[in-house]
PDB file of N, CA and C in Angstrom:
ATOM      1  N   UNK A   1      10.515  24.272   4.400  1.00  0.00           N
ATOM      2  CA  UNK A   1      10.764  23.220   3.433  1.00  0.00           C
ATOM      3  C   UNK A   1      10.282  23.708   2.073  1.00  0.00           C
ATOM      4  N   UNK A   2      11.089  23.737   1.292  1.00  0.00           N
ATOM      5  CA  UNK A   2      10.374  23.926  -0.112  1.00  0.00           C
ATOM      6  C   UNK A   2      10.231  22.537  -1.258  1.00  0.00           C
ATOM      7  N   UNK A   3      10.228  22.634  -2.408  1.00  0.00           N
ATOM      8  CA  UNK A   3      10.142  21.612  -3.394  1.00  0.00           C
ATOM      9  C   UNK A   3      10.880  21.047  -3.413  1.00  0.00           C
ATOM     10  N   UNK A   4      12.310  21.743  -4.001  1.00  0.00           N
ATOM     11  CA  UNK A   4      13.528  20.761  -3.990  1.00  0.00           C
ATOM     12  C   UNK A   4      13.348  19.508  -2.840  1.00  0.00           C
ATOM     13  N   UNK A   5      13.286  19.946  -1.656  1.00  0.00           N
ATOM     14  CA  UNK A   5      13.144  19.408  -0.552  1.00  0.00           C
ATOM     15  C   UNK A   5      12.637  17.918   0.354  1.00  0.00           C
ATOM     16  N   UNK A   6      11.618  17.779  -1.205  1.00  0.00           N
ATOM     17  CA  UNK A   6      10.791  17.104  -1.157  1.00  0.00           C
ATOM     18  C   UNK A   6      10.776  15.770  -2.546  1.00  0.00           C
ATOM     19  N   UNK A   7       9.994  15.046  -1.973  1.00  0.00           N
ATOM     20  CA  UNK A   7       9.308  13.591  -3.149  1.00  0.00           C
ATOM     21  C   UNK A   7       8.102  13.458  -3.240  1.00  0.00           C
ATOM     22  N   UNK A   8       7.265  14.119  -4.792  1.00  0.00           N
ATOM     23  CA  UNK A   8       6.248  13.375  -5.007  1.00  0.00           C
ATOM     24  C   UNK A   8       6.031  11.671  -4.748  1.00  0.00           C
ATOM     25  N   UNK A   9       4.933  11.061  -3.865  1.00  0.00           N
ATOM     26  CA  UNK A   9       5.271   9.525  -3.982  1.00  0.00           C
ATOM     27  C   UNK A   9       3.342   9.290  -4.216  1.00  0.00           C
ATOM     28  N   UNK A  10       2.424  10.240  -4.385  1.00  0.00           N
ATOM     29  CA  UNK A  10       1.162  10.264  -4.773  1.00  0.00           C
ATOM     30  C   UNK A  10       0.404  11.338  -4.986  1.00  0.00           C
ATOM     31  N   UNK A  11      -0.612  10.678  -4.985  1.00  0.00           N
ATOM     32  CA  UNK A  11      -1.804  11.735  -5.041  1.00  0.00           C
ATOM     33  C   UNK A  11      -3.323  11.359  -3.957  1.00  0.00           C
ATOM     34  N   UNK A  12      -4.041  12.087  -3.082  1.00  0.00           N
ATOM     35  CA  UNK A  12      -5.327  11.834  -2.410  1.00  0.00           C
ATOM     36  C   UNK A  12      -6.510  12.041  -3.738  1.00  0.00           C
ATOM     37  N   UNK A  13      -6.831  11.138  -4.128  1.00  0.00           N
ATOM     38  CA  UNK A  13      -8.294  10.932  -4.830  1.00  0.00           C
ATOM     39  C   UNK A  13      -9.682  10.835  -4.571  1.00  0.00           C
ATOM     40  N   UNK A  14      -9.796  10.293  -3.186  1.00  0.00           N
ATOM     41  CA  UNK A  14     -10.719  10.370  -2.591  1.00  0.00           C
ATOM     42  C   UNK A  14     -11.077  10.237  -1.397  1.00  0.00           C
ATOM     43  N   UNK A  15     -11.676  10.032  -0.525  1.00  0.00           N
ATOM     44  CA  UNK A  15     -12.226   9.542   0.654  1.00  0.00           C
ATOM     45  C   UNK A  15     -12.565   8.102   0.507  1.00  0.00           C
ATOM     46  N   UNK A  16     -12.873   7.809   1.628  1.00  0.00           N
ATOM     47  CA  UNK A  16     -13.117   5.911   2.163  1.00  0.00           C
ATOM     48  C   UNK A  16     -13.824   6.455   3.444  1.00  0.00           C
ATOM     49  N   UNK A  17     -15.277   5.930   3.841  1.00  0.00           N
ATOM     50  CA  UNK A  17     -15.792   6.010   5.084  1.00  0.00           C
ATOM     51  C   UNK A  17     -15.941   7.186   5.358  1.00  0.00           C
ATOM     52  N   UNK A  18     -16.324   7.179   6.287  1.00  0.00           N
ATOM     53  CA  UNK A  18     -17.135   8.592   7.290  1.00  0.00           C
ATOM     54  C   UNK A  18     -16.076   8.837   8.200  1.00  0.00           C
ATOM     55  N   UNK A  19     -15.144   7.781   8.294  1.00  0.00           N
ATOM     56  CA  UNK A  19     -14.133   8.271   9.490  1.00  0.00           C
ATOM     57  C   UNK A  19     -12.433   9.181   9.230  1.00  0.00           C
ATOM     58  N   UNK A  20     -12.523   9.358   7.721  1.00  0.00           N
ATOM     59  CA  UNK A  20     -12.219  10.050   7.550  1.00  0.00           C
ATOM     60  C   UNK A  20     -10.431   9.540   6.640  1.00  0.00           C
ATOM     61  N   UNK A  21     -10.319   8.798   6.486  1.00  0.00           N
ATOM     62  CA  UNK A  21      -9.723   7.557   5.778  1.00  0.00           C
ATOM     63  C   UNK A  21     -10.073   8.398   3.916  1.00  0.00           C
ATOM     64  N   UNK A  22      -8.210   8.177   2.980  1.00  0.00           N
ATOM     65  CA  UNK A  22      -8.331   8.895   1.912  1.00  0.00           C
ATOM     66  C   UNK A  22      -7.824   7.548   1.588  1.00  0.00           C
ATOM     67  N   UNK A  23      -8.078   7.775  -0.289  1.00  0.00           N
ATOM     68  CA  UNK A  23      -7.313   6.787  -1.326  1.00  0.00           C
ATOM     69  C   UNK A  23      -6.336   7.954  -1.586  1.00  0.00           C
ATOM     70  N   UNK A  24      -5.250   6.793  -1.702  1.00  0.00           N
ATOM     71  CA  UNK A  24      -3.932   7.826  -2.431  1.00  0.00           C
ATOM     72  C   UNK A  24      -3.991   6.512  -3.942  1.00  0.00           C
ATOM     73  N   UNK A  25      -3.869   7.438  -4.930  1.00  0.00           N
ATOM     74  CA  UNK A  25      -2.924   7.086  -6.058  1.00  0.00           C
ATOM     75  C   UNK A  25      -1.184   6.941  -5.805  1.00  0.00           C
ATOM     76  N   UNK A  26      -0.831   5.590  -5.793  1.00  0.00           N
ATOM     77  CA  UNK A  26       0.662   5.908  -5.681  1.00  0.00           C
ATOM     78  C   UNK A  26       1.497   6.000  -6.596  1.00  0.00           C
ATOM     79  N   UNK A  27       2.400   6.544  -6.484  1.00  0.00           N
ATOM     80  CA  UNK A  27       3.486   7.279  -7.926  1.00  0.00           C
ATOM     81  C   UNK A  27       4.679   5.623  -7.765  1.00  0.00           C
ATOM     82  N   UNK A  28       4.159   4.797  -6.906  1.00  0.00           N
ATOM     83  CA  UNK A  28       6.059   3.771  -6.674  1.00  0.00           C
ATOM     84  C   UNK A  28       5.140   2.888  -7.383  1.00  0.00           C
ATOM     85  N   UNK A  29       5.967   1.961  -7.608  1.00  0.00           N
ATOM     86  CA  UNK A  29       6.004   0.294  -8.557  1.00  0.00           C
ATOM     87  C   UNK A  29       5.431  -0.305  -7.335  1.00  0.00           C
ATOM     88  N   UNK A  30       5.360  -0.327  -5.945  1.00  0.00           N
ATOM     89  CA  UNK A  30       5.206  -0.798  -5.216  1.00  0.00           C
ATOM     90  C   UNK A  30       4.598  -0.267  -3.948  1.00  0.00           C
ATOM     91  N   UNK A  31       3.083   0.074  -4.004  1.00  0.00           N
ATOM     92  CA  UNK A  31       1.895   0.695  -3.308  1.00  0.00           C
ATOM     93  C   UNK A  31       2.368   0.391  -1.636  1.00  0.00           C
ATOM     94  N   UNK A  32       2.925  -0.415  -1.634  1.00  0.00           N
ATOM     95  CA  UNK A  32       3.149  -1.468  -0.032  1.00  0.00           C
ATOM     96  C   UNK A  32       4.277  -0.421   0.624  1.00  0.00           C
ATOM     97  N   UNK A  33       4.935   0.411  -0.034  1.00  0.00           N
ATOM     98  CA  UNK A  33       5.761   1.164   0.427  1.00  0.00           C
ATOM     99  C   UNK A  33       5.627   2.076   1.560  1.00  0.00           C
ATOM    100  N   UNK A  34       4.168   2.341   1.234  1.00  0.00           N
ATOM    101  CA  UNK A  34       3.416   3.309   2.526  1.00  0.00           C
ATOM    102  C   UNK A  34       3.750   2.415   3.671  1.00  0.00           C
ATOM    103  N   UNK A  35       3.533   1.705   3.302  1.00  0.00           N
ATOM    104  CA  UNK A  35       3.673   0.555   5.261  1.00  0.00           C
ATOM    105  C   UNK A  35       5.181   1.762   6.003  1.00  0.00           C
ATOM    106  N   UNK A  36       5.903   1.527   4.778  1.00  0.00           N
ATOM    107  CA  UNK A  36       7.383   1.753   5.561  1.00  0.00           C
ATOM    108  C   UNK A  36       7.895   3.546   6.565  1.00  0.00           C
ATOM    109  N   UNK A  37       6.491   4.200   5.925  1.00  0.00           N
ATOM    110  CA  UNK A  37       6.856   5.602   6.606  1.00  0.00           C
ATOM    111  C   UNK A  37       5.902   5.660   7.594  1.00  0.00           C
ATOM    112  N   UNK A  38       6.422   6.442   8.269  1.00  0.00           N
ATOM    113  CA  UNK A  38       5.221   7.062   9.433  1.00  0.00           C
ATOM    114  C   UNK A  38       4.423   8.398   9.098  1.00  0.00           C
ATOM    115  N   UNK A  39       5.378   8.841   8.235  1.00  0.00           N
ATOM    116  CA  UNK A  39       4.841  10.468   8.089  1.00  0.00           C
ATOM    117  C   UNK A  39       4.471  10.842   6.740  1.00  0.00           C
ATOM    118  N   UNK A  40       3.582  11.689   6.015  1.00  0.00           N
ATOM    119  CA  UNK A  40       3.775  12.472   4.802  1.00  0.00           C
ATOM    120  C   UNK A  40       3.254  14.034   4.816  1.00  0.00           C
ATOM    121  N   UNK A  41       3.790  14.893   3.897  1.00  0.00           N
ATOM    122  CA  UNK A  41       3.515  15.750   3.580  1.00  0.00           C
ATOM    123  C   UNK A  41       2.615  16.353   2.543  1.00  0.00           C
ATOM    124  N   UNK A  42       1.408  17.526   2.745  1.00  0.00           N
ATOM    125  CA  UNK A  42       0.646  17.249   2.126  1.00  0.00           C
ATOM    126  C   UNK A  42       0.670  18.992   1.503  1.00  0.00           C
ATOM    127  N   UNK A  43       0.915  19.220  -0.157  1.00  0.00           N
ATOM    128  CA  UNK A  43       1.186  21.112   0.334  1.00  0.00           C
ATOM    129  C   UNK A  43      -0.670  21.494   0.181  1.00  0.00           C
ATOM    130  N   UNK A  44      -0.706  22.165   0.969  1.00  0.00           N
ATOM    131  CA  UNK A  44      -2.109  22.899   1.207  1.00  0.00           C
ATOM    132  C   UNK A  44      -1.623  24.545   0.597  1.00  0.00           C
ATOM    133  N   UNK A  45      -2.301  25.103  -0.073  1.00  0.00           N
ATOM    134  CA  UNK A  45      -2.295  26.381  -0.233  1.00  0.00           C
ATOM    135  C   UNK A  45      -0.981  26.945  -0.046  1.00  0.00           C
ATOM    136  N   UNK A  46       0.008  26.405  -0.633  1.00  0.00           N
ATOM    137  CA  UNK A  46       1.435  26.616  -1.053  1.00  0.00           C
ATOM    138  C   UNK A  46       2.095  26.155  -0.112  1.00  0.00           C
ATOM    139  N   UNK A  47       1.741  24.825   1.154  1.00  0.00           N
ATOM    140  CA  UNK A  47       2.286  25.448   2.449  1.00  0.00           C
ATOM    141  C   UNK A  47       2.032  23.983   2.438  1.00  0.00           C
ATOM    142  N   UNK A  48       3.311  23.156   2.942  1.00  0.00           N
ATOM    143  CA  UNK A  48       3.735  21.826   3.301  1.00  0.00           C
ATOM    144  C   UNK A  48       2.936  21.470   4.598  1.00  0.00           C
ATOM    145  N   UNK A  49       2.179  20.864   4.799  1.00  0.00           N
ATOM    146  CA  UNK A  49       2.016  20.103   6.389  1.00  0.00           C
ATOM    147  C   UNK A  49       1.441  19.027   6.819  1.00  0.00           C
ATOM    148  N   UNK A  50       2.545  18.842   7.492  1.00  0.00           N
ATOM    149  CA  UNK A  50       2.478  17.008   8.087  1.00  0.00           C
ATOM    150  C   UNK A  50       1.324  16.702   8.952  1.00  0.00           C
ATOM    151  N   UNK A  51       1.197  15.087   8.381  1.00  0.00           N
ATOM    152  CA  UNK A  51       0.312  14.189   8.787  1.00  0.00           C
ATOM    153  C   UNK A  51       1.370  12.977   8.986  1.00  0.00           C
ATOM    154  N   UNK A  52       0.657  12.326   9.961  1.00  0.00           N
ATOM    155  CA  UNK A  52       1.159  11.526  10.673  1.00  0.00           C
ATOM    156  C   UNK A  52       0.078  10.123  10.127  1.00  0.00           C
ATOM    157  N   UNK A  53       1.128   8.674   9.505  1.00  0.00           N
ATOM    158  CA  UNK A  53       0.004   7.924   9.350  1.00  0.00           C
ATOM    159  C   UNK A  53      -0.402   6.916  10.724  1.00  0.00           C
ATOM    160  N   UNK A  54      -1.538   6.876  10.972  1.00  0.00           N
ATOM    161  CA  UNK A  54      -2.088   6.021  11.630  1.00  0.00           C
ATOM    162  C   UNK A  54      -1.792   4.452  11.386  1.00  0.00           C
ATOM    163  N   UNK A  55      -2.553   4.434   9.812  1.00  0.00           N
ATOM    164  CA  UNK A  55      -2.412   3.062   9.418  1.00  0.00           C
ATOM    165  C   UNK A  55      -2.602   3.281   7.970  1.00  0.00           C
ATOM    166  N   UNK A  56      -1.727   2.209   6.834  1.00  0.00           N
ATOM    167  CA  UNK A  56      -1.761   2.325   6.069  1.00  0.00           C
ATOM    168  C   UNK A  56      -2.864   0.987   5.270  1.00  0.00           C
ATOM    169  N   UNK A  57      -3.165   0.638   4.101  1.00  0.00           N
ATOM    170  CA  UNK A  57      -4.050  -0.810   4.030  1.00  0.00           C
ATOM    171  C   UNK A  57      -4.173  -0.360   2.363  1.00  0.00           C
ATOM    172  N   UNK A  58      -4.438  -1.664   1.475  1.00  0.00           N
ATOM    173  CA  UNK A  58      -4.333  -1.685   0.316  1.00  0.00           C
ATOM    174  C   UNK A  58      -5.636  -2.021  -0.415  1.00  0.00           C
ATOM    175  N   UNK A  59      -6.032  -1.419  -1.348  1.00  0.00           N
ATOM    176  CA  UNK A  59      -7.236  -1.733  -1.915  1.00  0.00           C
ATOM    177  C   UNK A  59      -6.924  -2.080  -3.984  1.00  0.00           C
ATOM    178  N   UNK A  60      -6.891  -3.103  -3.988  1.00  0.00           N
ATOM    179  CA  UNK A  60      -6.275  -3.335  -5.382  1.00  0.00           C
ATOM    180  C   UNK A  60      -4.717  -1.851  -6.045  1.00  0.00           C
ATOM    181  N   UNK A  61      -5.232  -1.067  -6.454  1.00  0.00           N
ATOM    182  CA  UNK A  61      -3.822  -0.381  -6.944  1.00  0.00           C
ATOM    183  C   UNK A  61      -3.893   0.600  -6.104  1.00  0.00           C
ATOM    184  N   UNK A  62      -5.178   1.099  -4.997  1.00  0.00           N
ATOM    185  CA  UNK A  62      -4.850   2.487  -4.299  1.00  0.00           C
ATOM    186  C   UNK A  62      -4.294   1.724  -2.952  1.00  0.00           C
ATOM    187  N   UNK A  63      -3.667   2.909  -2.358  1.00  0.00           N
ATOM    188  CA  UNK A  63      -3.411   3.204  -0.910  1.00  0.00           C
ATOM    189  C   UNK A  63      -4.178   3.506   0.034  1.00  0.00           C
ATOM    190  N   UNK A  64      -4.783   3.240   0.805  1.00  0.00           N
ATOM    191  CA  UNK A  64      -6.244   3.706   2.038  1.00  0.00           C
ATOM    192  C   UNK A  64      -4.955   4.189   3.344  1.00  0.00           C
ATOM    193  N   UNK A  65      -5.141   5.765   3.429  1.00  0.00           N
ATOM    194  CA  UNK A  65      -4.563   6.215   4.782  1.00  0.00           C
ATOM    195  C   UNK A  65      -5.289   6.628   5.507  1.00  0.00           C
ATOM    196  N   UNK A  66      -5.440   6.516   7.320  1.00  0.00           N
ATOM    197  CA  UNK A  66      -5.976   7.360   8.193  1.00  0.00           C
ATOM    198  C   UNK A  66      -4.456   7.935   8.313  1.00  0.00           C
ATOM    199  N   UNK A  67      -5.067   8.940   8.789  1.00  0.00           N
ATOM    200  CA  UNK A  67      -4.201   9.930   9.222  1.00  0.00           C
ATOM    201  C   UNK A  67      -4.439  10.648   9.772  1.00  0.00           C
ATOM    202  N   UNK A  68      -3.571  10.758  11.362  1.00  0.00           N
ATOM    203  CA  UNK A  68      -4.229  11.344  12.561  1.00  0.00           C
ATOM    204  C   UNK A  68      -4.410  12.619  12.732  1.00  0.00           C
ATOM    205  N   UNK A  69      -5.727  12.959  12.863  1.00  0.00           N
ATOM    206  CA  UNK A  69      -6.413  14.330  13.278  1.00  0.00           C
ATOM    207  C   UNK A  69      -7.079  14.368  11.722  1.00  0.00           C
ATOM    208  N   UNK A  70      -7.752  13.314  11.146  1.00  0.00           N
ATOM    209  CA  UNK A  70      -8.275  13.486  10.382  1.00  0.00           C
ATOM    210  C   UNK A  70      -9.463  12.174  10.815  1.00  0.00           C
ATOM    211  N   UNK A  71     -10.339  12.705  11.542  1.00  0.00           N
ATOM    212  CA  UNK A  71     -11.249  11.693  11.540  1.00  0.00           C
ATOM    213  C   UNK A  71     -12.770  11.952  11.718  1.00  0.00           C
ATOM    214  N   UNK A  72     -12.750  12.773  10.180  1.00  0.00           N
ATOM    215  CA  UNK A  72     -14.298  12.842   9.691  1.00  0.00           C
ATOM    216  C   UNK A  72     -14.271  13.258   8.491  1.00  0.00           C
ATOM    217  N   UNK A  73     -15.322  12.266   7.709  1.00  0.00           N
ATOM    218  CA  UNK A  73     -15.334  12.693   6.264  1.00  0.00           C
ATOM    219  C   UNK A  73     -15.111  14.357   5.601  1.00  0.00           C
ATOM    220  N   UNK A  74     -15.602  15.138   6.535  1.00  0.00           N
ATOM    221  CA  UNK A  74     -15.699  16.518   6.233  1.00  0.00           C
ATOM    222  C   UNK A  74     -13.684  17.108   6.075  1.00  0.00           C
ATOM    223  N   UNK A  75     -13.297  16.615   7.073  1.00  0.00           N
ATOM    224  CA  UNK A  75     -12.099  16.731   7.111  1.00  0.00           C
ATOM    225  C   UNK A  75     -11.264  16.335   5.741  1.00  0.00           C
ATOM    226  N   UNK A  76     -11.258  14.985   5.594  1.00  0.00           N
ATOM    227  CA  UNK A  76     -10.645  14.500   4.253  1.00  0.00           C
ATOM    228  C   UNK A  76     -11.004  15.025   2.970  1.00  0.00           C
ATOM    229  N   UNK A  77     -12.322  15.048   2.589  1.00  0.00           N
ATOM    230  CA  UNK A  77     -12.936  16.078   1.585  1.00  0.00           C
ATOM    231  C   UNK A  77     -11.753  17.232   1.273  1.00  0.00           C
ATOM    232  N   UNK A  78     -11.696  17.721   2.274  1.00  0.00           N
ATOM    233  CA  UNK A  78     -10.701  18.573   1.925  1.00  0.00           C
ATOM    234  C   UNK A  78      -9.778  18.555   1.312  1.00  0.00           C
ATOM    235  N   UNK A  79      -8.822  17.383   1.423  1.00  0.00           N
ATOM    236  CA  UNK A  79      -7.263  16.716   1.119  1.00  0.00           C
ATOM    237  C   UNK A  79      -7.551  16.284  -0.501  1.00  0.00           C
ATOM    238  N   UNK A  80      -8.773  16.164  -0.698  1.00  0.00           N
ATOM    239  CA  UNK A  80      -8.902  15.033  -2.229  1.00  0.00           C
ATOM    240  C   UNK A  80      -8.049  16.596  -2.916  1.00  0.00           C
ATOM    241  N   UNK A  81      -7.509  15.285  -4.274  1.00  0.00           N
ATOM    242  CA  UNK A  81      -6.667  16.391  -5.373  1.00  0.00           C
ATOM    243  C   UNK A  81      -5.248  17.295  -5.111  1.00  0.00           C
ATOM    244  N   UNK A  82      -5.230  16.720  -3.551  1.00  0.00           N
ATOM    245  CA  UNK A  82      -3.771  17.141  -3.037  1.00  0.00           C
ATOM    246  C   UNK A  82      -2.709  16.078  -3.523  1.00  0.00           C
ATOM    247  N   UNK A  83      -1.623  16.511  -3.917  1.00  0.00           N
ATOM    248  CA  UNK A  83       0.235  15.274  -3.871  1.00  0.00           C
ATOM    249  C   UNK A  83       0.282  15.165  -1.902  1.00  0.00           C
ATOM    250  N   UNK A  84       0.700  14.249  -2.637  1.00  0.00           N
ATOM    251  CA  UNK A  84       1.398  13.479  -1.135  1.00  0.00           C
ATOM    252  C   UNK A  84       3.099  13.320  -1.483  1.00  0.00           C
ATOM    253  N   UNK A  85       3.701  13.728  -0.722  1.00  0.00           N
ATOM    254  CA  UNK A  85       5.179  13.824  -0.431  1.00  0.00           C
ATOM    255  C   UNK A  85       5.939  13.050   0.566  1.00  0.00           C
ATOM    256  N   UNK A  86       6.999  13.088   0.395  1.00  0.00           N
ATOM    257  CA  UNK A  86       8.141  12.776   1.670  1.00  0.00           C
ATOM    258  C   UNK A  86       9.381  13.745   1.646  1.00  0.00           C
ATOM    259  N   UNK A  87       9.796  13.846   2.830  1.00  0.00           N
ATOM    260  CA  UNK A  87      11.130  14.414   2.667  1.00  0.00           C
ATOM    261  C   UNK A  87      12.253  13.560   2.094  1.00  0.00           C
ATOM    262  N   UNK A  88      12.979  14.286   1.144  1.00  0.00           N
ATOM    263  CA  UNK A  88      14.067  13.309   0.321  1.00  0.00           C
ATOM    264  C   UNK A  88      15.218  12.583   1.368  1.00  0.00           C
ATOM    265  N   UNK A  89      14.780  13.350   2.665  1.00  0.00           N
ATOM    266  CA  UNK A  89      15.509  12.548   3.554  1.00  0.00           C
ATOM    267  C   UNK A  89      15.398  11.404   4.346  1.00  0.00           C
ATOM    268  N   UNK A  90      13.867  10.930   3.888  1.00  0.00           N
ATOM    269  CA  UNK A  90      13.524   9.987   4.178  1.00  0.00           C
ATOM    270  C   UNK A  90      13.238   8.785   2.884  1.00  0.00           C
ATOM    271  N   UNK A  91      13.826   9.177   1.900  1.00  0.00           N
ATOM    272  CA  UNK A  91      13.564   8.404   0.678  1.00  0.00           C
ATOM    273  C   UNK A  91      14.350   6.721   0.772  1.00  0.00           C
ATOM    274  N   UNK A  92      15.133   6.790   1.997  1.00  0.00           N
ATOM    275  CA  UNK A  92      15.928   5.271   1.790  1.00  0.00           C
ATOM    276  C   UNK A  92      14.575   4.464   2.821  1.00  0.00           C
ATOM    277  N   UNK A  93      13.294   5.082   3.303  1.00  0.00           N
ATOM    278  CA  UNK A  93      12.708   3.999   4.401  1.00  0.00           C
ATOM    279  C   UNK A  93      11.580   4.034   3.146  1.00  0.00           C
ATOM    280  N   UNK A  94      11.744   4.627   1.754  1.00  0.00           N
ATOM    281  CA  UNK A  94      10.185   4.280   1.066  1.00  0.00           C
ATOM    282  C   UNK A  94      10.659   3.308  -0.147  1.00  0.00           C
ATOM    283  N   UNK A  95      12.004   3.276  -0.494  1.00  0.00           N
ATOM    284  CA  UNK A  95      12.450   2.445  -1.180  1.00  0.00           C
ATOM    285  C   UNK A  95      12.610   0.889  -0.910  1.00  0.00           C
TER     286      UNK A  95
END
């Protein structure tokens, strides 16, 4: 998968909890959009890879995701300052 490929729809800013739970900044008019996917893409070190959301939940303008196989603060730490994506082929379930 490369860029073309893809939709900026945020950014990970921080962590939430010890269990390993991030804030996303969202790029839509409408934060609630996360409800509608299951999946996003996250590029790590030039290199796209999926996370699967658990559960999505709203905190005034951020996004709060778990996302499975991420469940310890040490883990998420990692993700802060990453974009969050979708495939453009999934752009009609975030609209």
């Amino acid at each position: 998968m490369n860029d073309k490929d893809v939709l900026e729809i945020g950014q990970i800013v921080n962590t939430r909890g010890l269990r390993g739970e991030v804030k996303v900044n969202s790029f839509s008019e409408d934060p609630e959009r996360f409800s509608k996917i299951s999946k996003i893409l996250v590029k790590e070190k030039g290199v796209f890879k999926e996370y699967e959301i658990e559960r999505a939940s709203y905190s005034k303008t951020q996004v709060i995701l778990k996302l499975k196989g991420i469940d310890h603060i040490d883990y998420s730490e990692k993700l802060k300052g990453l974009y969050v994506y979708i495939p453009r082929s999934e752009l009609r379930k975030f609209t």
